[in-house]
N, C-alpha and C. Protein backbone atom coordinates (compact mmCIF):
# COMPACT_ATOMS: atom_id res chain seq x y z
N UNK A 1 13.00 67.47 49.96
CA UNK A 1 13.03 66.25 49.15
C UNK A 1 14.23 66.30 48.21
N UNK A 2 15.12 65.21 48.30
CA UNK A 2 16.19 64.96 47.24
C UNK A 2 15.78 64.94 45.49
N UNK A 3 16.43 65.44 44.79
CA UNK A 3 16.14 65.10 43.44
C UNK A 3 15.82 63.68 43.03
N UNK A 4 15.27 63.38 42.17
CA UNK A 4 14.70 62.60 41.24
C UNK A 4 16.31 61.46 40.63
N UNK A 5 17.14 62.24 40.51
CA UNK A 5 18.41 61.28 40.45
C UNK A 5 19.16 60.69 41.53
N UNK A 6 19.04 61.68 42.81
CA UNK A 6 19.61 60.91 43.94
C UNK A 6 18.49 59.37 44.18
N UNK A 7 17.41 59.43 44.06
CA UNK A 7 16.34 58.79 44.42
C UNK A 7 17.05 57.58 43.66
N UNK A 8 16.64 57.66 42.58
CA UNK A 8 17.38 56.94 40.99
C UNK A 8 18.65 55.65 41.67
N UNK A 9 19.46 57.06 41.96
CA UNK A 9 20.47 56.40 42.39
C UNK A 9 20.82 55.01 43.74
N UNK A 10 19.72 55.74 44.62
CA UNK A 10 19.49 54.90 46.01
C UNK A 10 18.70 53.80 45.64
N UNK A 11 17.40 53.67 44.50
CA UNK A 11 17.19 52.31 44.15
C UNK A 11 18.59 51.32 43.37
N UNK A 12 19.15 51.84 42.80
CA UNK A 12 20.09 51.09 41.87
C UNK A 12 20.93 50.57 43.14
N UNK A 13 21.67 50.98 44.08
CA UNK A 13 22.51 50.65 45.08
C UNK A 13 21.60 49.77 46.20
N UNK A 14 20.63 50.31 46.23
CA UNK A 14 19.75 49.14 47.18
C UNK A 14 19.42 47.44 46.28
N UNK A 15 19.11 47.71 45.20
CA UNK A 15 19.22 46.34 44.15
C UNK A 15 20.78 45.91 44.60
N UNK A 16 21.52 46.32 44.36
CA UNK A 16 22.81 45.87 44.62
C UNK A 16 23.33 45.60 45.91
N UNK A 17 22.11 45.54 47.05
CA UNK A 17 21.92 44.69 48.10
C UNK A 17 23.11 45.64 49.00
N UNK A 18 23.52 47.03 48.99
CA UNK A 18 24.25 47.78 49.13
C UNK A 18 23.06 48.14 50.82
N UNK A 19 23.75 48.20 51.89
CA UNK A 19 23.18 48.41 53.49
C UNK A 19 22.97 50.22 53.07
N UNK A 20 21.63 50.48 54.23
CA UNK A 20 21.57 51.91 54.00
C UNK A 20 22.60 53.04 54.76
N UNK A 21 23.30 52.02 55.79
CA UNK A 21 24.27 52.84 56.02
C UNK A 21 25.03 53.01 55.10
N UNK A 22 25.90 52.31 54.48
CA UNK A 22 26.59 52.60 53.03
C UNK A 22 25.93 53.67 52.02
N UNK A 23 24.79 53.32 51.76
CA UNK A 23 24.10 54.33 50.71
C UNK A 23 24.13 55.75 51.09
N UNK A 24 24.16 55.98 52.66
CA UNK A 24 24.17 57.39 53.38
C UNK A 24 25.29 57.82 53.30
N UNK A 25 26.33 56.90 53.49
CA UNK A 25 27.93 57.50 53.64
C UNK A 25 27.76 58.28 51.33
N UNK A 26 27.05 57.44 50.94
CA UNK A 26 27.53 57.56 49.47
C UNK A 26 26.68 58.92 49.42
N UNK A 27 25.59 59.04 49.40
CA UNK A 27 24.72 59.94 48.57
C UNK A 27 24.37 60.98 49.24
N UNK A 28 24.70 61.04 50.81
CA UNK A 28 24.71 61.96 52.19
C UNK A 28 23.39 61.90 52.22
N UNK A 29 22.78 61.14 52.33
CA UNK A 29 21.31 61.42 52.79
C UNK A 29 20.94 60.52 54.02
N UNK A 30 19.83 61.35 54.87
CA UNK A 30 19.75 60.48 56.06
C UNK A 30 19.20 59.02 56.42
N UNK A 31 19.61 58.23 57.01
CA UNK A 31 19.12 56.75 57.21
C UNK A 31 17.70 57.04 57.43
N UNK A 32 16.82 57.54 58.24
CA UNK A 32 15.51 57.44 58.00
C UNK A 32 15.13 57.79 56.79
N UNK A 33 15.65 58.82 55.85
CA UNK A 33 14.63 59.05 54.82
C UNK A 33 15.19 57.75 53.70
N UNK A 34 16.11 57.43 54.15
CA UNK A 34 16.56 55.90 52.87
C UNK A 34 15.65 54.95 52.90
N UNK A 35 15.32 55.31 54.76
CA UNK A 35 14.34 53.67 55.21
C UNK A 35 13.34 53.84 54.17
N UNK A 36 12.42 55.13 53.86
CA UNK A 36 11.26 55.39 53.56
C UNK A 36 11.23 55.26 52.13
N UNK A 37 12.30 56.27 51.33
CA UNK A 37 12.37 55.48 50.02
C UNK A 37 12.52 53.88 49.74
N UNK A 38 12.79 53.01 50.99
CA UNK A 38 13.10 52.00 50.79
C UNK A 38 11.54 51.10 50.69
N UNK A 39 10.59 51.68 51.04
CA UNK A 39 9.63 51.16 51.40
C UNK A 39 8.58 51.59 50.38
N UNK A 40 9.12 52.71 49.78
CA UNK A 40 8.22 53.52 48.59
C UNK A 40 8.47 52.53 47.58
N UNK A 41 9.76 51.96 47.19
CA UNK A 41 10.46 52.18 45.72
C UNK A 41 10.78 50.21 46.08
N UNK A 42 10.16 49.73 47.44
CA UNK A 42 10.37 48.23 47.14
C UNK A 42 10.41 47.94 45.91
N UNK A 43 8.82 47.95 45.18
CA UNK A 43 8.39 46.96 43.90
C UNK A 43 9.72 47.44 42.77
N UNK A 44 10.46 48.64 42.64
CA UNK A 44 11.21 48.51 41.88
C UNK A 44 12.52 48.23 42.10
N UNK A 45 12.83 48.44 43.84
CA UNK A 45 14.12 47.79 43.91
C UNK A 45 14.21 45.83 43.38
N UNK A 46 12.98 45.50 44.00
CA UNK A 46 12.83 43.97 43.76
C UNK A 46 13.25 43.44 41.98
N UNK A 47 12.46 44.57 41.44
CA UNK A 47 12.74 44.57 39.75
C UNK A 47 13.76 44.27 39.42
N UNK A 48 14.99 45.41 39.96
CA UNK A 48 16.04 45.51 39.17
C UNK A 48 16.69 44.23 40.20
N UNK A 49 16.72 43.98 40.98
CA UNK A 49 17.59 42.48 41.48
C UNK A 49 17.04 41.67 40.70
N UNK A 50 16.07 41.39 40.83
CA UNK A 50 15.42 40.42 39.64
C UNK A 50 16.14 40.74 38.20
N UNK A 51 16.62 41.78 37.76
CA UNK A 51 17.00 41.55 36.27
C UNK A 51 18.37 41.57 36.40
N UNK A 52 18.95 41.92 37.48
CA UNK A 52 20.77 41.64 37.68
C UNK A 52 20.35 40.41 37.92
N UNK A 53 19.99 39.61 38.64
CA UNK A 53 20.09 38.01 39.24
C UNK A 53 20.08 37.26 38.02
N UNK A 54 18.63 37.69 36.54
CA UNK A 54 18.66 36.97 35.80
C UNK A 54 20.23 37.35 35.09
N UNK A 55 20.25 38.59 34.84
CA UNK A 55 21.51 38.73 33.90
C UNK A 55 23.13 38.29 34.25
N UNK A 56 23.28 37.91 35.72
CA UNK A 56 24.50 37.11 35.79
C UNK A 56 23.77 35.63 35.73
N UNK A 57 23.00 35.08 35.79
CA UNK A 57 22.49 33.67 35.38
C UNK A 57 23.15 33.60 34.24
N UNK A 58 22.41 34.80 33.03
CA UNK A 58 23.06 34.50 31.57
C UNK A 58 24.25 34.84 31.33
N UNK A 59 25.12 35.61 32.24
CA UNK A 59 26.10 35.94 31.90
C UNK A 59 27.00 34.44 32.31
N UNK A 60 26.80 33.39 33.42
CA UNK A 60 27.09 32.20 33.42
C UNK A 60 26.56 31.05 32.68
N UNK A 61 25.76 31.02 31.78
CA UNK A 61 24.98 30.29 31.15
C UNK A 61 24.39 29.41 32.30
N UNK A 62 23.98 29.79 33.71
CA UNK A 62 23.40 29.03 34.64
C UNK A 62 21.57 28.87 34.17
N UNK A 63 21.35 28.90 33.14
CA UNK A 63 19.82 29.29 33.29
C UNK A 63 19.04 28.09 33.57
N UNK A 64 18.30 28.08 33.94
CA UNK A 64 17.59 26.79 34.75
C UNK A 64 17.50 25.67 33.33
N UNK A 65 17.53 25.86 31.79
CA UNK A 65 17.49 24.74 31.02
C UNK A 65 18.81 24.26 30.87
N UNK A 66 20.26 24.97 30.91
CA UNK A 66 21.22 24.60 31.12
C UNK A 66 21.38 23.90 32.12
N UNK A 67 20.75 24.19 33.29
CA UNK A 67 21.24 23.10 34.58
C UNK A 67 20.49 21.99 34.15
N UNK A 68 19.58 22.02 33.70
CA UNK A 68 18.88 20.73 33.42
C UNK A 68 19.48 19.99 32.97
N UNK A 69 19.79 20.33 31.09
CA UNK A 69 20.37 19.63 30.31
C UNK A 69 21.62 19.10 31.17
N UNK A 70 22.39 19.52 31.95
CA UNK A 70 23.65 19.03 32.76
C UNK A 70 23.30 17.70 33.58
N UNK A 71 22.14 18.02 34.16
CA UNK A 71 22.29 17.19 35.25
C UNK A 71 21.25 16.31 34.15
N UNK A 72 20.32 16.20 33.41
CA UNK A 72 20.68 14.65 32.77
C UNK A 72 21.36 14.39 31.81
N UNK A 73 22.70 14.92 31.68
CA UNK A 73 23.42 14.24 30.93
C UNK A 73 24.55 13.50 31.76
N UNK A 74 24.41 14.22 33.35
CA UNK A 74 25.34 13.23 34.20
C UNK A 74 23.99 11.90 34.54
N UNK A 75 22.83 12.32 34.41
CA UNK A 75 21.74 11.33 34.79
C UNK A 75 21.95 10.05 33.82
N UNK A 76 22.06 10.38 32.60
CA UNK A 76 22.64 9.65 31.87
C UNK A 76 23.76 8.75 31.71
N UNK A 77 24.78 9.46 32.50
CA UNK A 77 25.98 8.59 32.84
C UNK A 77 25.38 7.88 33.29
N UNK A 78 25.22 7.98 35.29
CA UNK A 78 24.77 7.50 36.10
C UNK A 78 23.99 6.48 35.61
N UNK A 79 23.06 6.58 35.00
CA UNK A 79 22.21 5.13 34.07
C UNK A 79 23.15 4.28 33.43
N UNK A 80 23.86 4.57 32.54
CA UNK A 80 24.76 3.87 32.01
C UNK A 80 25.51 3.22 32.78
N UNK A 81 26.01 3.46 33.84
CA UNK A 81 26.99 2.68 35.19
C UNK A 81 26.29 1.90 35.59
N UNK A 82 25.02 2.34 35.93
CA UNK A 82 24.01 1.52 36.54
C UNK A 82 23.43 0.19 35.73
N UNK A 83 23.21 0.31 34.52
CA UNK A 83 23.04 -0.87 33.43
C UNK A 83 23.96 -1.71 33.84
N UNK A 84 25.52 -1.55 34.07
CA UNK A 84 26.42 -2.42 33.74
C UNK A 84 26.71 -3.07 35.10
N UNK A 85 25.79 -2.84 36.37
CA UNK A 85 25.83 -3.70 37.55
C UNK A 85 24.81 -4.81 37.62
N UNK A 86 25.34 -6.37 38.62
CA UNK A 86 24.22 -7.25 38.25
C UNK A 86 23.87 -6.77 39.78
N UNK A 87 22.96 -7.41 39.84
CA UNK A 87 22.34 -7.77 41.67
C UNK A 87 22.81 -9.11 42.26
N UNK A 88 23.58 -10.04 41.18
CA UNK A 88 23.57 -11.26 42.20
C UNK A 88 24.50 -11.15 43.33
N UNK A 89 25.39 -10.78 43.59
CA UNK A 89 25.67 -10.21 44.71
C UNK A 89 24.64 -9.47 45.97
N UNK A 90 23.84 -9.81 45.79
CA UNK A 90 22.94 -9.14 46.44
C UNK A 90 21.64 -9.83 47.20
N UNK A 91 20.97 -9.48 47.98
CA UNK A 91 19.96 -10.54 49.10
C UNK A 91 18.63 -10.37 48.41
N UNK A 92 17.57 -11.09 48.50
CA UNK A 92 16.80 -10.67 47.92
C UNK A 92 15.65 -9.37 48.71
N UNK A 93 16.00 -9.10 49.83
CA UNK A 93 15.39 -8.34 50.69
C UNK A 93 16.51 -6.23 50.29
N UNK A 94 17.60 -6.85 49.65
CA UNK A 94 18.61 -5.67 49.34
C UNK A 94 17.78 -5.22 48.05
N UNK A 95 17.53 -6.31 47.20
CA UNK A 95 17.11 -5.79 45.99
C UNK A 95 15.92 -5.54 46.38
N UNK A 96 14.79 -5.61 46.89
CA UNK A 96 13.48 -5.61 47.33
C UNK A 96 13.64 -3.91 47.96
N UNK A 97 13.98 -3.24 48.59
CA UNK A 97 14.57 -2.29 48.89
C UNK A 97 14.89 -0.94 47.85
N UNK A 98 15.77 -1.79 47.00
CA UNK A 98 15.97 -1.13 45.93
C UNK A 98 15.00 -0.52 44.73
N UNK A 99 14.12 -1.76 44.60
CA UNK A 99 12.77 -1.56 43.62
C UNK A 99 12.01 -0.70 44.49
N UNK A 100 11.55 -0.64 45.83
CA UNK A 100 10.80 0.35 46.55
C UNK A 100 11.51 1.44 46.56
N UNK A 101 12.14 2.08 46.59
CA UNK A 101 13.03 2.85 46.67
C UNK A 101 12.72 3.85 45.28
N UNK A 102 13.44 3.02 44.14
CA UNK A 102 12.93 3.69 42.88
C UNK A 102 11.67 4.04 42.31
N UNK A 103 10.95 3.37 43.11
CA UNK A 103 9.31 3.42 42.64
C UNK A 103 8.52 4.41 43.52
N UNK A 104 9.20 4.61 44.98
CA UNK A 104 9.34 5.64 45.32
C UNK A 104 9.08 6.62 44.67
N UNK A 105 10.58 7.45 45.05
CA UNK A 105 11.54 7.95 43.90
C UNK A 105 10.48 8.40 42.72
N UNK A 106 10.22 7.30 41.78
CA UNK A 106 9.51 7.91 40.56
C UNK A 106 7.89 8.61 40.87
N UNK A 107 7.17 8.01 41.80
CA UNK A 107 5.95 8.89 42.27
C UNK A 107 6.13 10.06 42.57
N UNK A 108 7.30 10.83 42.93
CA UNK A 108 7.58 11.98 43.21
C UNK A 108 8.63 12.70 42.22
N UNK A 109 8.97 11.96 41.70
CA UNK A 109 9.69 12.83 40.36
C UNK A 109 8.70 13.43 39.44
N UNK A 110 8.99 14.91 39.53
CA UNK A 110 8.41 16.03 39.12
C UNK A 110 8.92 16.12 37.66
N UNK A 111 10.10 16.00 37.03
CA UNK A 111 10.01 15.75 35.60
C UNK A 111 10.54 14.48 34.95
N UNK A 112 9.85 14.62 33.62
CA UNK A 112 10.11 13.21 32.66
C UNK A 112 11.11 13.52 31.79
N UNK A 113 12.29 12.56 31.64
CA UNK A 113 12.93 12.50 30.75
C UNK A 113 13.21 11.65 29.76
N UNK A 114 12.99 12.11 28.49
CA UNK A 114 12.88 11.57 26.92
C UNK A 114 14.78 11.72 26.62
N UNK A 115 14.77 10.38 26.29
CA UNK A 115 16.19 10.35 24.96
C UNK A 115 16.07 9.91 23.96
N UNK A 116 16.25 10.90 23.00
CA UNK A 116 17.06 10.59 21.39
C UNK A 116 18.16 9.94 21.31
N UNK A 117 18.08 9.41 20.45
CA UNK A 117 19.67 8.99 19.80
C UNK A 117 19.97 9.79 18.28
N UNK A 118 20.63 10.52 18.11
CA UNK A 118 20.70 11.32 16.67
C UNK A 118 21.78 10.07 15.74
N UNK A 119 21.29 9.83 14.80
CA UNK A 119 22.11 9.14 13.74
C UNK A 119 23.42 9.55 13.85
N UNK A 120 23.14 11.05 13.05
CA UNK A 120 24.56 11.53 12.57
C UNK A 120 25.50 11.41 13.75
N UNK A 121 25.71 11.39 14.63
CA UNK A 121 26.98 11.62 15.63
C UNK A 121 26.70 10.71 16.90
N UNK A 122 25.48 9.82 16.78
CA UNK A 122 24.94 8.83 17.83
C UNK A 122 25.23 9.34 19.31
N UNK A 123 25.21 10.20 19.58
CA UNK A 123 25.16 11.42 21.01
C UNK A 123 23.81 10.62 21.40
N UNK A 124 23.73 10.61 22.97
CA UNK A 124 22.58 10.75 23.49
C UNK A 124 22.24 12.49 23.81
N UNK A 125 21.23 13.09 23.13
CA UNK A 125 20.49 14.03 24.06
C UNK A 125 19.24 13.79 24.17
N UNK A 126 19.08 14.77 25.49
CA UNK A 126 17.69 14.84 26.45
C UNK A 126 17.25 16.34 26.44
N UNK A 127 16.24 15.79 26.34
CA UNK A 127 15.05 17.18 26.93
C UNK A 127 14.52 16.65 27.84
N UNK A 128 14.27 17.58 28.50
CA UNK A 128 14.04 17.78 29.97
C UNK A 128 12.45 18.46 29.53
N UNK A 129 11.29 17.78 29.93
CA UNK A 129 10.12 18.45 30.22
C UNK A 129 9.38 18.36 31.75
N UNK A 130 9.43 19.50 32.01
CA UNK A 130 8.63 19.92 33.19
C UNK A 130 7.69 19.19 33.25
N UNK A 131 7.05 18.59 33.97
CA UNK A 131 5.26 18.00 33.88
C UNK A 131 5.37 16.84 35.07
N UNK A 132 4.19 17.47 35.97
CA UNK A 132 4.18 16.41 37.13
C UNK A 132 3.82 15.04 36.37
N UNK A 133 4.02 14.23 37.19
CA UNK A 133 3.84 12.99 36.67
C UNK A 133 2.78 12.17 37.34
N UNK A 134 1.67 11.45 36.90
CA UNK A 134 0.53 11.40 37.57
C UNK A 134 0.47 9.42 37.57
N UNK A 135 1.40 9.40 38.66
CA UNK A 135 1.52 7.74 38.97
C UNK A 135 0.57 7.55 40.20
C-alpha cells in the first residue's frame, strides 16, 4: 500500500479531472490500483471538484445571482424596446399568436421578477426571486 500522501495526492489530480494514465506516469503507481482508489475516494474526489468548480465561479463572479442579475437587466432592456413597438403593423391573427405565446411563456416561467426604481440615481434594479409560479 502507497502512503497516505501519495493517496492525498491522486485524489487532488483526479478532482483536476487529470486521466489515470497521467496520474501513473506522475506518481508511478499502477493503473489498476488508481482504478480502486478511484472508487474508494469517489465521495471525496467529487468534493474537491465541487469546491474548485465553485471557486473559479467566484473567481469569475459567474455565481448563479450574478447571472441572474445580468440577464434581467438585459431582460429589462429587451422590455424597454419592446414598450416602444406598436402592433398596427400587424394582423390580428399575428398579434393573437403573440398574446398565446407570452401567456404561454409565463405558465412556465419558473421565476418572478420585481423592479425598483431607486430615487437617488433612478437606476432600474431587479431581484430575481426563485419561486415557481402557480398560474
Amino acid at each position: 500500500m502507497k502512503d497516505q500522501e501519495t493517496v492525498e495526492k491522486f485524489i487532488e489530480l483526479r478532482a483536476e479531472n487529470k486521466s489515470y494514465d497521467k496520474i501513473s506516469e506522475l506518481l508511478n503507481v499502477s493503473k489498476p490500483t488508481l482504478i480502486e482508489w478511484g472508487k474508494k475516494h469517489k465521495a471525496k474526489i467529487n468534493e474537491l471538484q465541487s469546491i474548485r468548480f465553485e471557486q473559479i465561479l467566484e473567481k469569475y463572479k459567474l455565481t448563479q445571482e450574478d447571472r441572474l442579475n445580468r440577464l434581467a437587466e438585459e431582460l429589462n432592456l429587451a422590455w424597454d424596446s419592446f414598450k416602444k413597438k406598436d402592433y398596427d403593423n400587424l394582423s390580428k391573427r399575428e398579434i393573437m399568436l403573440i398574446i398565446m405565446r407570452l401567456e404561454d411563456f409565463l405558465r412556465k416561467e419558473p421565476a418572478m421578477i420585481f423592479m425598483d426604481k431607486k430615487e437617488e440615481d433612478k437606476n432600474i434594479h431587479v431581484t430575481v426571486v426563485r419561486k415557481m409560479m402557480k398560474i
